[in-house]
Protein backbone atom coordinates (compact mmCIF):
# COMPACT_ATOMS: atom_id res chain seq x y z
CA UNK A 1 0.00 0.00 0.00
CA UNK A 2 1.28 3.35 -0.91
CA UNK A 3 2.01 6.03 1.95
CA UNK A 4 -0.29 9.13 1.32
CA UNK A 5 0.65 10.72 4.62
CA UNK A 6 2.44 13.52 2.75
CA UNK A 7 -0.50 14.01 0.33
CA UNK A 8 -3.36 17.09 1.38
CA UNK A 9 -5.21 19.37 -0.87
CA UNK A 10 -7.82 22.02 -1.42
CA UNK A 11 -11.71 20.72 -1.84
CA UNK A 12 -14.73 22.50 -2.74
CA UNK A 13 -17.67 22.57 -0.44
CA UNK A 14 -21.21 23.60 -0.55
CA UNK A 15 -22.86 24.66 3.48
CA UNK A 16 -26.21 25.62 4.26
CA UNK A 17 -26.80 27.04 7.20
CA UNK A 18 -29.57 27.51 9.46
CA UNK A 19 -29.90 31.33 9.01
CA UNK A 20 -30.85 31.27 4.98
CA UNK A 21 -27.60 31.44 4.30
CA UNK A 22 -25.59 29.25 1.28
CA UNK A 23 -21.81 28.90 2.01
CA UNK A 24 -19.16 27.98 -0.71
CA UNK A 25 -15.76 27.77 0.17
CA UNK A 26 -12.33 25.44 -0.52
CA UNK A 27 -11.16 24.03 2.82
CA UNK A 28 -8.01 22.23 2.99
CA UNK A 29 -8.47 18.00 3.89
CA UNK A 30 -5.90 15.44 4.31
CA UNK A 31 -5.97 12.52 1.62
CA UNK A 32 -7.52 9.39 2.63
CA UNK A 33 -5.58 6.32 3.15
CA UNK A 34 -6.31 3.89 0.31
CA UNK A 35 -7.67 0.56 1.23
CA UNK A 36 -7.03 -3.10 -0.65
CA UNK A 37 -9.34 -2.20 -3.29
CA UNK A 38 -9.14 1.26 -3.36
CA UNK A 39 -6.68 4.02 -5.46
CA UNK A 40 -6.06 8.12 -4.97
CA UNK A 41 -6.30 9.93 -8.18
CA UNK A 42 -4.96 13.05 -8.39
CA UNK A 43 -7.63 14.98 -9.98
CA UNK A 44 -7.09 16.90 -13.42
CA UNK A 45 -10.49 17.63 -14.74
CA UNK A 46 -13.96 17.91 -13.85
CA UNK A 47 -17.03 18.98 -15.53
CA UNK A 48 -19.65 21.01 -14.24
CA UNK A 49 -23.00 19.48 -14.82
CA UNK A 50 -26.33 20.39 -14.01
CA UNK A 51 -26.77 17.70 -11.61
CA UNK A 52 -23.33 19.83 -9.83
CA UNK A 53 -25.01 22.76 -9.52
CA UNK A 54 -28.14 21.64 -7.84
CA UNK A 55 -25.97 20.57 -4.94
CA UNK A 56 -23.73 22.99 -5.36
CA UNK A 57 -26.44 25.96 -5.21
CA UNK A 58 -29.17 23.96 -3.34
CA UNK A 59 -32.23 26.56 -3.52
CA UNK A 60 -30.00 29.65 -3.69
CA UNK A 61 -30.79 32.72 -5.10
CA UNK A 62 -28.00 33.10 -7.29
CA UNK A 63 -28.68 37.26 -7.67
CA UNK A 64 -27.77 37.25 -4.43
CA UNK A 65 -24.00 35.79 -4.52
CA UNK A 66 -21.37 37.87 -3.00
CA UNK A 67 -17.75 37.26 -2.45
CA UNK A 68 -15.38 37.61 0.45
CA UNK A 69 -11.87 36.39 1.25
CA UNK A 70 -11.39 34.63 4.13
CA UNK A 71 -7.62 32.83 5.09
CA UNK A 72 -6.48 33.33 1.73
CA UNK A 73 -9.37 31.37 0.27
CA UNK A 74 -12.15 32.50 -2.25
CA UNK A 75 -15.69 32.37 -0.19
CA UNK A 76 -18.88 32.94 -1.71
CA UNK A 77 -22.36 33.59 0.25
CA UNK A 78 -25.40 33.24 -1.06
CA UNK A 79 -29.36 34.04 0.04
CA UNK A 80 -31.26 31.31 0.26
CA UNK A 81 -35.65 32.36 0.02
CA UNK A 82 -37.41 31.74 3.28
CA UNK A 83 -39.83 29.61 1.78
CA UNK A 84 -37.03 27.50 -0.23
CA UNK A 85 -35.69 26.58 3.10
CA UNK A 86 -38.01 23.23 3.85
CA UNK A 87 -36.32 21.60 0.87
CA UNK A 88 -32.93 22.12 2.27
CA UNK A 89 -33.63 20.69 5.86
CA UNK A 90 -31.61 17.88 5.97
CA UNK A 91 -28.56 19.66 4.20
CA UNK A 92 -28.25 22.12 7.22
CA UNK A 93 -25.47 22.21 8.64
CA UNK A 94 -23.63 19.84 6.68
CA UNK A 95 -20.65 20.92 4.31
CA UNK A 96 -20.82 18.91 1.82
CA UNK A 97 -18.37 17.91 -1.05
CA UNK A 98 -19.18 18.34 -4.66
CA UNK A 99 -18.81 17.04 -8.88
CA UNK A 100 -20.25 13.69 -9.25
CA UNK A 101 -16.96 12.76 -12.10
CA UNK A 102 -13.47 13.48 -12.85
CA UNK A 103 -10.55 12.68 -14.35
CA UNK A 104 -6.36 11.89 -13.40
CA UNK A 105 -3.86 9.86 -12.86
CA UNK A 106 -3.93 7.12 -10.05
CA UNK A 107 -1.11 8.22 -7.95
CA UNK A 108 -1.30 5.76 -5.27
CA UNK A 109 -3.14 2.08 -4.63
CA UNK A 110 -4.41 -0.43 -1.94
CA UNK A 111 -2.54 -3.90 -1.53
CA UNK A 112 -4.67 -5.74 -4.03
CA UNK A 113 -4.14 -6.68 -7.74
CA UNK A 114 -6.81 -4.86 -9.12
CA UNK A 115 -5.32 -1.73 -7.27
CA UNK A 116 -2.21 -1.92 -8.04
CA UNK A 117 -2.80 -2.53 -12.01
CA UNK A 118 -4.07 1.41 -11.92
CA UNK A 119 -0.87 2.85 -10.54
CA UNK A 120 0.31 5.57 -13.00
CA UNK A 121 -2.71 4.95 -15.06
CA UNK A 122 -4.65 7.92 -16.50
CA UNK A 123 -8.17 7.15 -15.40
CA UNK A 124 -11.87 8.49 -15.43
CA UNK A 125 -13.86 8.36 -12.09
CA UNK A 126 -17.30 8.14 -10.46
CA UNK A 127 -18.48 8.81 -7.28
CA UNK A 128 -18.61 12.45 -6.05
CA UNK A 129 -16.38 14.90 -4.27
CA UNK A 130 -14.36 15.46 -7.17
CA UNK A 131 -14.18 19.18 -6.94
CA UNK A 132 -10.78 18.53 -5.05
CA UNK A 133 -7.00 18.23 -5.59
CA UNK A 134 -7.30 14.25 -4.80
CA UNK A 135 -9.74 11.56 -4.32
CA UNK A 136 -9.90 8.28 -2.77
CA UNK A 137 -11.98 6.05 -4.62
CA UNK A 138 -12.47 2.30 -5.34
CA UNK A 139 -10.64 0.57 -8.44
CA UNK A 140 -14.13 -0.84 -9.55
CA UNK A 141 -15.51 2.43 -9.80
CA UNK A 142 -12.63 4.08 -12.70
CA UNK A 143 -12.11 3.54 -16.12
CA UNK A 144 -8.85 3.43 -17.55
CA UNK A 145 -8.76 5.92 -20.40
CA UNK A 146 -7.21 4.66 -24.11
CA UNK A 147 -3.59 5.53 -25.03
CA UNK A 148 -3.81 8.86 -25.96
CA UNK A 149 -6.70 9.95 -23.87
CA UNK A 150 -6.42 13.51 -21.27
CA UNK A 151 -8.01 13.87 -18.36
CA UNK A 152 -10.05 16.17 -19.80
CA UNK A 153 -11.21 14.27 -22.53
CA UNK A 154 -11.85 11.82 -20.14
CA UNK A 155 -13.50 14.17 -17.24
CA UNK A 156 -17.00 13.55 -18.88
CA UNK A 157 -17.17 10.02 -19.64
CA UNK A 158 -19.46 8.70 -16.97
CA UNK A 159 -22.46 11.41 -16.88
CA UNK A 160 -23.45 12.23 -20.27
CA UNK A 161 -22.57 9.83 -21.80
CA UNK A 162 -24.50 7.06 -19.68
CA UNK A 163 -27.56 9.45 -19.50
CA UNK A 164 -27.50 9.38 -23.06
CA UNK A 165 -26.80 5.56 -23.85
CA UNK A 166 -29.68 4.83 -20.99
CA UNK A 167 -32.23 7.06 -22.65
CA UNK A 168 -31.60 4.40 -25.52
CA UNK A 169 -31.19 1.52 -23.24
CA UNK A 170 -35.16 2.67 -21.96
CA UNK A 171 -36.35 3.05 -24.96
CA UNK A 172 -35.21 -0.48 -25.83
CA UNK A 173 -36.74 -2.20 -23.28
CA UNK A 174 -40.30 -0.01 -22.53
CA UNK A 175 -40.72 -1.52 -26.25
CA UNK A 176 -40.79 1.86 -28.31
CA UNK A 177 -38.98 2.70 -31.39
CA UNK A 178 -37.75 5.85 -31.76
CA UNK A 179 -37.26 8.94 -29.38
CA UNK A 180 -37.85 12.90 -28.34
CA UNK A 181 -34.92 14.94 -26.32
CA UNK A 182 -35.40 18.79 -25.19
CA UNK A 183 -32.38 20.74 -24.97
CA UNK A 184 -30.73 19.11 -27.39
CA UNK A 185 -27.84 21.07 -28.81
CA UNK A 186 -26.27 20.60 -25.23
CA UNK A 187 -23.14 18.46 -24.72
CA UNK A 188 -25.16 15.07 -23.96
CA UNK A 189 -27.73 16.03 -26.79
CA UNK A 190 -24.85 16.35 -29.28
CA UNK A 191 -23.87 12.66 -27.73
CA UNK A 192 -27.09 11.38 -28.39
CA UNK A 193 -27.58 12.29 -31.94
CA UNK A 194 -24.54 10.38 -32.42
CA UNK A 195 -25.41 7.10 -30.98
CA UNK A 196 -29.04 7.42 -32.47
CA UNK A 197 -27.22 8.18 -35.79
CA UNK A 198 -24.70 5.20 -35.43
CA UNK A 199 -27.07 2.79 -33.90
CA UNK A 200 -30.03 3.63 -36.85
CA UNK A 201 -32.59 5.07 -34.36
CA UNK A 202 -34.42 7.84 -35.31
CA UNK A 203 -34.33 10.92 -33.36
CA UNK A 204 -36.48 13.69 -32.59
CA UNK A 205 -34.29 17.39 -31.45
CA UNK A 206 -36.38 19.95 -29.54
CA UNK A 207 -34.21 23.19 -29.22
CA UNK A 208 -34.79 26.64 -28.11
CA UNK A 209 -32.63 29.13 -30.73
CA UNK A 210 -32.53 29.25 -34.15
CA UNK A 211 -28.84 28.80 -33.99
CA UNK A 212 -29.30 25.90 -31.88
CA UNK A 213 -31.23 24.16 -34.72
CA UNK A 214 -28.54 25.72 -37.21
CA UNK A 215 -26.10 23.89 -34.58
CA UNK A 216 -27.20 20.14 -34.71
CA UNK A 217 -28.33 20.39 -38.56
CA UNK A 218 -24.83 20.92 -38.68
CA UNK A 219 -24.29 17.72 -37.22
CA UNK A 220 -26.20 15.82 -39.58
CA UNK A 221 -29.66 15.83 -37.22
CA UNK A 222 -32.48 15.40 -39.50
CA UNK A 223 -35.54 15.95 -37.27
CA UNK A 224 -34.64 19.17 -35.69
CA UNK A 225 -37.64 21.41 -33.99
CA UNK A 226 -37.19 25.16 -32.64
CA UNK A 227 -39.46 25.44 -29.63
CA UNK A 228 -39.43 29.19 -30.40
CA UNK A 229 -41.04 29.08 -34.11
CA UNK A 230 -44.22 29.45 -34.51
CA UNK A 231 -44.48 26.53 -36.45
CA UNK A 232 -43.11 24.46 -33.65
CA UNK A 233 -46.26 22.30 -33.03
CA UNK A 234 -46.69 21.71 -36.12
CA UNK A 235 -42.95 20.93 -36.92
CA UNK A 236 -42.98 18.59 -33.92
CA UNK A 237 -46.22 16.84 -34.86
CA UNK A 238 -44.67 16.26 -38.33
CA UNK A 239 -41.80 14.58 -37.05
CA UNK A 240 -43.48 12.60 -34.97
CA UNK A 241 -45.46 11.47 -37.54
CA UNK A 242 -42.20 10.85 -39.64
CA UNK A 243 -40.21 8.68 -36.63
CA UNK A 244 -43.11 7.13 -34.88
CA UNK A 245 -41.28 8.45 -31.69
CA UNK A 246 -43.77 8.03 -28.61
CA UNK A 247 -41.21 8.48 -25.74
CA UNK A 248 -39.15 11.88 -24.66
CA UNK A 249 -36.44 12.56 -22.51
CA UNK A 250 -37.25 16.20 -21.32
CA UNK A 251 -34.49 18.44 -19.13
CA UNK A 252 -36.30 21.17 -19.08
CA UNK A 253 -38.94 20.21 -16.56
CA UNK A 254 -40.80 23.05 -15.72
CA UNK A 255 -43.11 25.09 -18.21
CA UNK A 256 -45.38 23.68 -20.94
CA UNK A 257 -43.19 21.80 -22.53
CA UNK A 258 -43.64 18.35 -21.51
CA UNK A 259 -47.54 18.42 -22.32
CA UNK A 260 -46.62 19.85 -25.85
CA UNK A 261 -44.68 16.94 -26.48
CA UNK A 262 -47.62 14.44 -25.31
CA UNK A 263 -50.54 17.00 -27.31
CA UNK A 264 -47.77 15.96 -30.37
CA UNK A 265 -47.53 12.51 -30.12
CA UNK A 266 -51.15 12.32 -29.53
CA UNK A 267 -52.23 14.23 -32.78
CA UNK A 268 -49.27 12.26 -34.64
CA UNK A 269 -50.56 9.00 -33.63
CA UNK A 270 -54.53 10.20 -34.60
CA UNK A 271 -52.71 10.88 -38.48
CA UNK A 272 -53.36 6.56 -38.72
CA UNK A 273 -55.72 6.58 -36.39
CA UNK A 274 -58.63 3.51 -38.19
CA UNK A 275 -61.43 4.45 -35.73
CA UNK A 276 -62.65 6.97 -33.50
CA UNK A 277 -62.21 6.65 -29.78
CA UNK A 278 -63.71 8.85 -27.26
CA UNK A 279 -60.50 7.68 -25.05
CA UNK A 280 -57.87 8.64 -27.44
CA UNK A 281 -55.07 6.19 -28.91
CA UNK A 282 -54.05 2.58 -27.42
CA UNK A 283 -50.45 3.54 -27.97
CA UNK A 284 -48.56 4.38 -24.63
CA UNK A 285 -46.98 8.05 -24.85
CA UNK A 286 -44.30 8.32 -22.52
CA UNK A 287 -42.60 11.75 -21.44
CA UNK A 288 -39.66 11.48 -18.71
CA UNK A 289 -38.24 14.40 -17.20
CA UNK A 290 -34.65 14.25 -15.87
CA UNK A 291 -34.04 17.72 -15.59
CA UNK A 292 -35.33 21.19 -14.24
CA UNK A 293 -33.40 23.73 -16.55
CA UNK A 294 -36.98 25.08 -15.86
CA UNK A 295 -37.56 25.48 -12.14
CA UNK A 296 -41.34 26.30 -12.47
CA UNK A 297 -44.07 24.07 -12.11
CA UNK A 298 -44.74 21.91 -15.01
CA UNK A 299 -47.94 22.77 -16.72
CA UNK A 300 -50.20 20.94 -19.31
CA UNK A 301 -53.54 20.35 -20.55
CA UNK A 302 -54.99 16.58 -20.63
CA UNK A 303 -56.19 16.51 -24.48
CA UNK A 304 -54.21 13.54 -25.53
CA UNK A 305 -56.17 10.70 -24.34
CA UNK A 306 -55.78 8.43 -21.27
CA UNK A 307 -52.80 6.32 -22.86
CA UNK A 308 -49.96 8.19 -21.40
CA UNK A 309 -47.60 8.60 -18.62
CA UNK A 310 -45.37 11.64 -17.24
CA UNK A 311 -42.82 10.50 -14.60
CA UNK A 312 -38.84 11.55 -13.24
CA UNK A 313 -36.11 9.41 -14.91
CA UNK A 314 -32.88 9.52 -13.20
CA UNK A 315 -29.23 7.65 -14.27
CA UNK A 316 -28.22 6.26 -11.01
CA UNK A 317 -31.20 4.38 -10.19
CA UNK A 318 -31.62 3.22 -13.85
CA UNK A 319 -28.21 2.03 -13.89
CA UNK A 320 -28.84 0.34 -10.75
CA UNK A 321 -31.60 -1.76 -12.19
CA UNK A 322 -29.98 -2.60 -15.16
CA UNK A 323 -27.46 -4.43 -13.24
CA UNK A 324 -23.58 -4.47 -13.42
CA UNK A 325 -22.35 -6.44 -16.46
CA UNK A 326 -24.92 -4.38 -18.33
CA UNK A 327 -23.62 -1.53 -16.63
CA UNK A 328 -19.47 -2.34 -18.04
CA UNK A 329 -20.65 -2.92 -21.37
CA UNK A 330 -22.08 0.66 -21.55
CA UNK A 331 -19.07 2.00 -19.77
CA UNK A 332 -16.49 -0.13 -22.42
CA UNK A 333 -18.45 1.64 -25.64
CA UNK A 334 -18.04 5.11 -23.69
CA UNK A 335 -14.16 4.41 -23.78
CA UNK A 336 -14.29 3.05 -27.22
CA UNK A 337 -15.45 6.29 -28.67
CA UNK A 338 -14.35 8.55 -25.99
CA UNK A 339 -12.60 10.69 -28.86
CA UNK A 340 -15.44 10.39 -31.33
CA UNK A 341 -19.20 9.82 -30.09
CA UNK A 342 -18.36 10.85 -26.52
CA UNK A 343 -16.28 14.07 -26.98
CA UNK A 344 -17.13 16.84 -24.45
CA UNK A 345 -16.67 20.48 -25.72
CA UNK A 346 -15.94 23.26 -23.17
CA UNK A 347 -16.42 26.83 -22.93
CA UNK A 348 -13.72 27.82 -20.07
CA UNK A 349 -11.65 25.63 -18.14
CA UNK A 350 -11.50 27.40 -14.58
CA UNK A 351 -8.96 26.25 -11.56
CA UNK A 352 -10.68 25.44 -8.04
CA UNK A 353 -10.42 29.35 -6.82
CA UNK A 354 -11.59 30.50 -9.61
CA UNK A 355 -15.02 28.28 -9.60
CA UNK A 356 -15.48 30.78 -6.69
CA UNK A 357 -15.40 33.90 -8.41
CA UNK A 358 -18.44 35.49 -9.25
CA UNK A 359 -17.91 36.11 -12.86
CA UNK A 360 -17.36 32.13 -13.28
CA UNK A 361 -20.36 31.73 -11.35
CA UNK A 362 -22.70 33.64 -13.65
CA UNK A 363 -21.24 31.71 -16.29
CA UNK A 364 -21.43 28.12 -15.54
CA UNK A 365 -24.61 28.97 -12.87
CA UNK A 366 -26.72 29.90 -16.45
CA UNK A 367 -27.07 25.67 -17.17
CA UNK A 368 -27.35 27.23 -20.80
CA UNK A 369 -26.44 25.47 -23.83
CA UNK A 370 -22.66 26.16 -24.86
CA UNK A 371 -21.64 27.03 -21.32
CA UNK A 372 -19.96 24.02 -20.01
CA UNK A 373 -17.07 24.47 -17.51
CA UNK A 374 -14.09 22.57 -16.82
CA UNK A 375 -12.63 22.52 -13.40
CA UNK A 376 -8.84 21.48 -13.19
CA UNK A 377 -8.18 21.83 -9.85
CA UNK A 378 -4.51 21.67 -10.36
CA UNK A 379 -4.40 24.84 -12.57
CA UNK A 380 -2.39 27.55 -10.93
């Protein structure tokens, strides 16, 4: 086993505290001792996803942020609304780590084989509190990156990717045919259109600019739909019609979105309809949401029959039902095309302190398409 006695760093935590108050600060922690099966990576890059900034932020009002200094250290206070508070009752008090992936190079290992194999080894992680200088983390849970491979192209191999190969993996097995994303010019929508192109699945894009659309026609997307045309029900309908799709993947969450997409598939599926039904169609049209880019309530009208179901879709619980060898053989094709299908694209890459400045922050805080950060926490 390999000494880490000498081996501290800075880490990135998230505090709420009991007075409305949202804390974010680097505090300095010693590196745990790997056991048998365990390895420290140092860490070299780490995305900011959405999923990071809803534990990063909690229910802060983000309008609010101010800065201070405190020992040298970046800190950044933030207001959180009195009546946002319930939802953050069992975070208070608690400073809690953050970034659920990352990327480096195993720098020291438990006693056992499997350990040991990773020493040296560039390698992509999984498990949360990577927002530090070094992590202590189970063999079984990295993935050793090809020859050739950063950290950073590695840094977003687990997230994204996954999310995107189990929106096909659920459309597989609920027994549909084709499928509907929102937001899809983002870094995991631009993943998807690649594995629906290479896999021959047909693919329905719901964007929100022009340039967006512009963006994945670009790419080779054929059914692309601007939620901000006026045509857009119409356009959407069409493609429906076209692709047969009858499930969606929707980040956005909030808003009327999600009932457009079921008022679509509905009127899509009435284009063949053979007979009348009071009840609507037979055919089952799914909507999941696994986002909130959109924190407002979602909103919709019923008119598209009884055959339909709206319900949260998350990656690590699907991944935990579909089992572990299941699991490796989507995590094998993510390192297969880690350079082609899986590329990440990033608009800054930012060191630890400077996630902590406010500028950064109302960057990477907008969750908007095109403004994906890259923490390397090593980055002086």
């Amino acid at each position: 086993m390999t000494n880490t006695s000498q081996l501290s760093g800075l880490q990135l935590r998230s505090l709420v505290k009991a007075t409305g108050e949202l804390e974010l600060s680097l505090i300095t922690v010693a590196t745990q001792q790997p056991g048998p099966d365990e390895v420290v990576v140092r860490i070299e890059a780490t995305p900011i996803n959405p999923s990071d900034i809803g534990l990063l932020f909690g229910a802060a009002d983000l309008s609010s942020a101010k800065a201070a200094v405190t020992d040298s250290s970046p800190v950044i206070t933030m207001h959180i609304p009195e009546r946002a508070m319930g939802s953050m009752a069992a975070r208070v008090g608690q400073s809690l780590p953050v970034g659920n992936e990352g990327a480096g190079v195993v720098v020291a290992t438990g006693e056992s084989a499997a350990s040991k194999a990773l020493l040296g080894k560039t390698v992509a992680a999984l498990g949360g509190a990577m927002y530090a200088h070094y992590r202590t983390i189970k063999a079984d849970q990295c993935l050793v990156l090809p020859e050739g491979a950063t950290a950073a192209d590695g840094a977003s191999c687990f997230v994204n990717p996954l999310t995107a190969l189990g929106m096909v993996e659920t459309m597989r097995r609920e027994g549909h045919r084709a499928l509907v994303h929102t937001a899809a010019a983002s870094n995991l929508g631009q993943m998807l259109n690649k594995i629906c192109t290479k896999d021959q699945i047909a693919l329905v894009n719901i964007v929100r600019k022009p340039e967006q659309a512009a963006l994945l026609k670009g790419l080779g997307a054929k059914y692309v739909c601007d939620a901000s045309a006026r045509t857009f029900m119409a356009d959407l309908t069409q493609a429906l019609v076209e692709t047969g799709a009858t499930i969606a993947f929707d980040a956005t969450g909030g808003g009327k979105l999600a009932g457009q997409i079921l008022t679509c598939m509905e009127a899509a599926l009435n284009r063949t309809a053979t007979e009348y039904s009071r009840y609507g169609s037979t055919t089952l049209k799914q909507v999941y949401i696994y986002g909130g880019l959109d924190t407002g309530p979602t909103e919709f009208v019923r008119n598209f029959g009884f055959a339909w179901s709206m319900g949260g879709w998350l990656l690590f619980p699907f991944l935990q039902r579909l089992g572990e060898p299941a699991v490796q053989v989507l995590k094998q094709r993510v390192a297969a095309e880690l350079k082609t299908t899986f590329a990440s694209a990033y608009s800054k890459e930012i060191s630890l302190a400077e996630a902590l400045h406010l500028d950064a922050i109302a960057g990477y805080g907008q969750r908007a398409t095109g403004t994906k950060y890259l923490i390397n926490p090593h980055k002086t």
